[in-house]
N, C-alpha and C. Protein backbone atom coordinates (compact mmCIF):
# COMPACT_ATOMS: atom_id res chain seq x y z
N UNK A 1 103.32 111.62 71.78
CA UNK A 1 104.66 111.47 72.28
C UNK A 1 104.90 110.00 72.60
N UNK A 2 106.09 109.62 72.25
CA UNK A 2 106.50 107.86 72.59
C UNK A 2 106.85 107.88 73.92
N UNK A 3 106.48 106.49 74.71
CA UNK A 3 106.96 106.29 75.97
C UNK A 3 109.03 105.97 75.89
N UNK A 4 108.67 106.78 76.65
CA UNK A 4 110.58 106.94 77.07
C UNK A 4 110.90 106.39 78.12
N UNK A 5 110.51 105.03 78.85
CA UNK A 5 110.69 104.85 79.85
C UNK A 5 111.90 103.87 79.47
N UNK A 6 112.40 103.88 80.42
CA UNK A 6 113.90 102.57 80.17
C UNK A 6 113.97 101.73 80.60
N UNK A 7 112.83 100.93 81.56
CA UNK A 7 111.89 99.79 81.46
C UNK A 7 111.16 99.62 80.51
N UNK A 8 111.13 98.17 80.61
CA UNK A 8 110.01 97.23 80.18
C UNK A 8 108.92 97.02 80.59
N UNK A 9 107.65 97.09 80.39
CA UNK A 9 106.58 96.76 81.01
C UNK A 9 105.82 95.87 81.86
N UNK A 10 106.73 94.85 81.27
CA UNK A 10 107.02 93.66 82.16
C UNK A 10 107.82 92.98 83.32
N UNK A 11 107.47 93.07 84.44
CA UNK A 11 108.22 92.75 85.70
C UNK A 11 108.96 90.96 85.83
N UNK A 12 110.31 91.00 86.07
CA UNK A 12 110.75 89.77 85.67
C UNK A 12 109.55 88.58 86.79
N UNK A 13 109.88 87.37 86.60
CA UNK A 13 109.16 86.73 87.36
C UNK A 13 109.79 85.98 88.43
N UNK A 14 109.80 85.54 90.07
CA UNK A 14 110.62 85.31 90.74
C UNK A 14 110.76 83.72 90.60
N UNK A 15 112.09 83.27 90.72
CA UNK A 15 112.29 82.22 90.45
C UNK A 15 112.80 81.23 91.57
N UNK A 16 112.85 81.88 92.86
CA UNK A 16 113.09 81.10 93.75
C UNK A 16 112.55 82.13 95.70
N UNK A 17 112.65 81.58 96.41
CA UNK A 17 112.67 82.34 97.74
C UNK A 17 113.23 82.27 98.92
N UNK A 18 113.42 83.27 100.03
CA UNK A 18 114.09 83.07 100.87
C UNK A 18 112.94 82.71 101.79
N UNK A 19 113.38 81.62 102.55
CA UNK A 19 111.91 80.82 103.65
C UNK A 19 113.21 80.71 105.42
N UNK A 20 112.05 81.22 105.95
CA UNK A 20 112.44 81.07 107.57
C UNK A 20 111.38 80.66 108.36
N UNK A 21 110.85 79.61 108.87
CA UNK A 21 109.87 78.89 109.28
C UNK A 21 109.93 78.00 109.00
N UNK A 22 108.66 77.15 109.98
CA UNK A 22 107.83 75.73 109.48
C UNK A 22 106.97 75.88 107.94
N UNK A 23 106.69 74.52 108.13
CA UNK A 23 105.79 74.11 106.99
C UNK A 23 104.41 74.91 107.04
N UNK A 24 103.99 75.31 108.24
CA UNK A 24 103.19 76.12 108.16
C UNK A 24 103.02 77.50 108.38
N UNK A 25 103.50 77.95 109.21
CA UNK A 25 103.94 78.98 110.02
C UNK A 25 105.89 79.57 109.52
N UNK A 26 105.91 80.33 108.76
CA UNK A 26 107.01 80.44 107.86
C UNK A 26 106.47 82.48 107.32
N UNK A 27 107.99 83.02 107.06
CA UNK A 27 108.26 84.01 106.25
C UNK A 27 108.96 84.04 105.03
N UNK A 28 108.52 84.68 104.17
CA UNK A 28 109.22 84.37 103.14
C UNK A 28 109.48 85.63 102.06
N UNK A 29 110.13 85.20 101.36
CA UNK A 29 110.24 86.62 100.15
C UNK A 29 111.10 86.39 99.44
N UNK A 30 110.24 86.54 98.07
CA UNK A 30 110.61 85.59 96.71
C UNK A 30 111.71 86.78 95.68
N UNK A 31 112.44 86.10 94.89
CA UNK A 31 113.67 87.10 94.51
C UNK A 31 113.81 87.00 92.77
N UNK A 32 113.73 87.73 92.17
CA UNK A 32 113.99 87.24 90.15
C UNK A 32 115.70 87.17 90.13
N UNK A 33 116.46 86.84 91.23
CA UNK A 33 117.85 86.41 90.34
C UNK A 33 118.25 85.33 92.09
N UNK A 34 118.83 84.28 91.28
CA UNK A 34 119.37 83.28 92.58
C UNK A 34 120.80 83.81 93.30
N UNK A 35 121.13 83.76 94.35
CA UNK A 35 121.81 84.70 94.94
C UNK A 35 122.77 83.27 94.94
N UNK A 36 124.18 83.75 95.08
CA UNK A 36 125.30 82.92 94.87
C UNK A 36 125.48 81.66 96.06
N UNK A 37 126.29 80.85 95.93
CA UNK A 37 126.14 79.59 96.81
C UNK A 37 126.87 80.30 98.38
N UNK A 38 127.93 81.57 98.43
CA UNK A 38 128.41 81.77 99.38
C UNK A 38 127.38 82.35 100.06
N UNK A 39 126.21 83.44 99.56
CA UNK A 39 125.31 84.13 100.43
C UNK A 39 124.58 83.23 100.93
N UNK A 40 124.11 82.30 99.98
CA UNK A 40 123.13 81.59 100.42
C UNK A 40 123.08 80.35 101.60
N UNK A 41 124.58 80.43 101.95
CA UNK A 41 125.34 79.31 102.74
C UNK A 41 125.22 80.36 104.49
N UNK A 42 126.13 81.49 103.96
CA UNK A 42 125.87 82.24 104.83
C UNK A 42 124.82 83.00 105.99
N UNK A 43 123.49 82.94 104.52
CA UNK A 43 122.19 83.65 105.65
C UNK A 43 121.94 82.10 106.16
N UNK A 44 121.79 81.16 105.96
CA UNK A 44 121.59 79.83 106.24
C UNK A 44 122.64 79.65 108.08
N UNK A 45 123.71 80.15 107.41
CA UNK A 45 124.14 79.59 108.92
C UNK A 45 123.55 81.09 110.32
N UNK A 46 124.15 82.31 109.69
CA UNK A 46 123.91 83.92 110.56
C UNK A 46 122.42 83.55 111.39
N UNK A 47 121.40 83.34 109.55
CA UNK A 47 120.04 83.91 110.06
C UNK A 47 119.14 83.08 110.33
N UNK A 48 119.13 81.36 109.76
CA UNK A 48 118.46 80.06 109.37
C UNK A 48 117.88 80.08 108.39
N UNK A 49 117.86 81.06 107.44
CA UNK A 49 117.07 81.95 106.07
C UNK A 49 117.36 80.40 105.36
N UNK A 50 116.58 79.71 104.65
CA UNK A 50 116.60 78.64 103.38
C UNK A 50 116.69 79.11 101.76
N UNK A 51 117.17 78.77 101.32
CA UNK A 51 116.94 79.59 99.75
C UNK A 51 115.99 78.52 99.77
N UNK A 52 114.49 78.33 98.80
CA UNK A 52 113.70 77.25 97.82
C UNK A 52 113.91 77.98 96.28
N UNK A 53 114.47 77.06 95.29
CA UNK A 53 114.01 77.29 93.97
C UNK A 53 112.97 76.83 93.71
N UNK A 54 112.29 77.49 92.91
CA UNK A 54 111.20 77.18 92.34
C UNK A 54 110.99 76.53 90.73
N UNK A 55 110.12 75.44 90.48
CA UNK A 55 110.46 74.66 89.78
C UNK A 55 110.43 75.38 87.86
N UNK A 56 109.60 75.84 88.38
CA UNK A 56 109.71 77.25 86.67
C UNK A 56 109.29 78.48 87.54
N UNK A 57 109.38 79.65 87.07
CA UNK A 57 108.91 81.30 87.60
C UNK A 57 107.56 81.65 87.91
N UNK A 58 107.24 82.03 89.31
CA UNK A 58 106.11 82.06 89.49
C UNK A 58 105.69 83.25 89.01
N UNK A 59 104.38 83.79 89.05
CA UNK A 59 103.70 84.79 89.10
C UNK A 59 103.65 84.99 90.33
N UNK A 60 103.47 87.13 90.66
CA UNK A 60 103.93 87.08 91.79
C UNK A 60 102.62 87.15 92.60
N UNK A 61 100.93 86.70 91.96
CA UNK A 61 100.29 86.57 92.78
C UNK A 61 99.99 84.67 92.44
N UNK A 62 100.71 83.78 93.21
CA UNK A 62 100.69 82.46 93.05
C UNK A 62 101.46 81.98 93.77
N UNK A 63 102.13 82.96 94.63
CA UNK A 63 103.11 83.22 95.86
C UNK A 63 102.13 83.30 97.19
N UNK A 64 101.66 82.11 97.99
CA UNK A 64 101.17 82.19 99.39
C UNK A 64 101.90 82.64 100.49
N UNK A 65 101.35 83.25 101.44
CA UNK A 65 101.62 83.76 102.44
C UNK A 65 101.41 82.87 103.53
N UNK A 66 102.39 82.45 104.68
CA UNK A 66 102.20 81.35 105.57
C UNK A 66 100.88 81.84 106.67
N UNK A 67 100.39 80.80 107.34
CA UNK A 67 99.58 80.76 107.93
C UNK A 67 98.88 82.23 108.83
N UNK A 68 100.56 82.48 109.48
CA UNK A 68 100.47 83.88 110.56
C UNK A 68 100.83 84.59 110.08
N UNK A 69 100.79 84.68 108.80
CA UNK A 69 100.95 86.01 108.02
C UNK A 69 99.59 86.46 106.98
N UNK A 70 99.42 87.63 107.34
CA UNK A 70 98.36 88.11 106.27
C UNK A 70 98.68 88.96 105.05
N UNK A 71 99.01 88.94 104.40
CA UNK A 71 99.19 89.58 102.78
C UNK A 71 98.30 90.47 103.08
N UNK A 72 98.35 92.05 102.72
CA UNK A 72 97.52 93.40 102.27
C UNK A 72 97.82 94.01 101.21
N UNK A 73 99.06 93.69 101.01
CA UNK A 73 99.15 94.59 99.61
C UNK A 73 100.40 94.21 98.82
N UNK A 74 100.76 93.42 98.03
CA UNK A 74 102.21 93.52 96.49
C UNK A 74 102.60 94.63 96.23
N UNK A 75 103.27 95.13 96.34
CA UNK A 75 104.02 96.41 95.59
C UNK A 75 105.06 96.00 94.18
N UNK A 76 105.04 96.24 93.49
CA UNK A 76 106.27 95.81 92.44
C UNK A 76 106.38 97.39 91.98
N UNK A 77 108.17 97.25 92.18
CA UNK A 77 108.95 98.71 92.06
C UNK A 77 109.47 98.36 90.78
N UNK A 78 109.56 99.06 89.91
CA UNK A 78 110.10 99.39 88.32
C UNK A 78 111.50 99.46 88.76
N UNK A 79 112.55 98.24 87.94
CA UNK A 79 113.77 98.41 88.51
C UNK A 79 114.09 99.72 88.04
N UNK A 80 115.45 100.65 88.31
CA UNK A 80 115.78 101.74 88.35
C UNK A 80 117.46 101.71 87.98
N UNK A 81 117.55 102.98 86.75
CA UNK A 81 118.97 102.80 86.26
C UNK A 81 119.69 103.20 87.39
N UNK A 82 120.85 103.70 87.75
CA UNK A 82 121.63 104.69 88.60
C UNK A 82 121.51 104.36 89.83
N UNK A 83 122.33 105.01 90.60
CA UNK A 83 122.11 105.07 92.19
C UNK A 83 121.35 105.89 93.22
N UNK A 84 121.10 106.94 92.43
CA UNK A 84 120.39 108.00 93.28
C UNK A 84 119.45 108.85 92.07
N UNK A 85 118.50 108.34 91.94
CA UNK A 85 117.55 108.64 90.76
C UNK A 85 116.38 109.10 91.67
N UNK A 86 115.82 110.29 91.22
CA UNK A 86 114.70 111.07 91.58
C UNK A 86 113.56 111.00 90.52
């Protein structure tokens, strides 16, 4: 039987992130599409959230975790057609 999935096998790669912290001590979480100049103006003023682009697409294990943060586990979710898919 052929795979019928309506993904690709391949997970896009993130091309930029949202950073709240210092240089060392920082949260972050990286995104595969750049979010428009009004959001990005916005979480900047609401939340202090920074957009960083990144200079080509990372891989998403090449992505560090700041100092006071410990990484346990990546999850990558298979994007999904529809709104309410079971």
């Amino acid at each position: 039987m052929e795979n019928t999935n309506n993904y690709s096998n391949t997970t896009p790669k993130p091309i930029g992130e949202w950073k709240i912290g210092d240089d060392d001590y920082f949260i972050s979480f990286a995104l595969t599409e750049k979010p428009n100049w009004f959001r990005r103006l916005m979480a900047n003023l609401f939340f202090g959230l920074r957009w960083i682009d990144y200079p080509q697409p990372k891989d998403v294990r090449d992505i560090q975790a700041g100092k006071g943060v410990r990484a346990a586990m990546t999850k990558v979710i298979p994007p999904q057609k529809g709104r309410h898919r079971r």
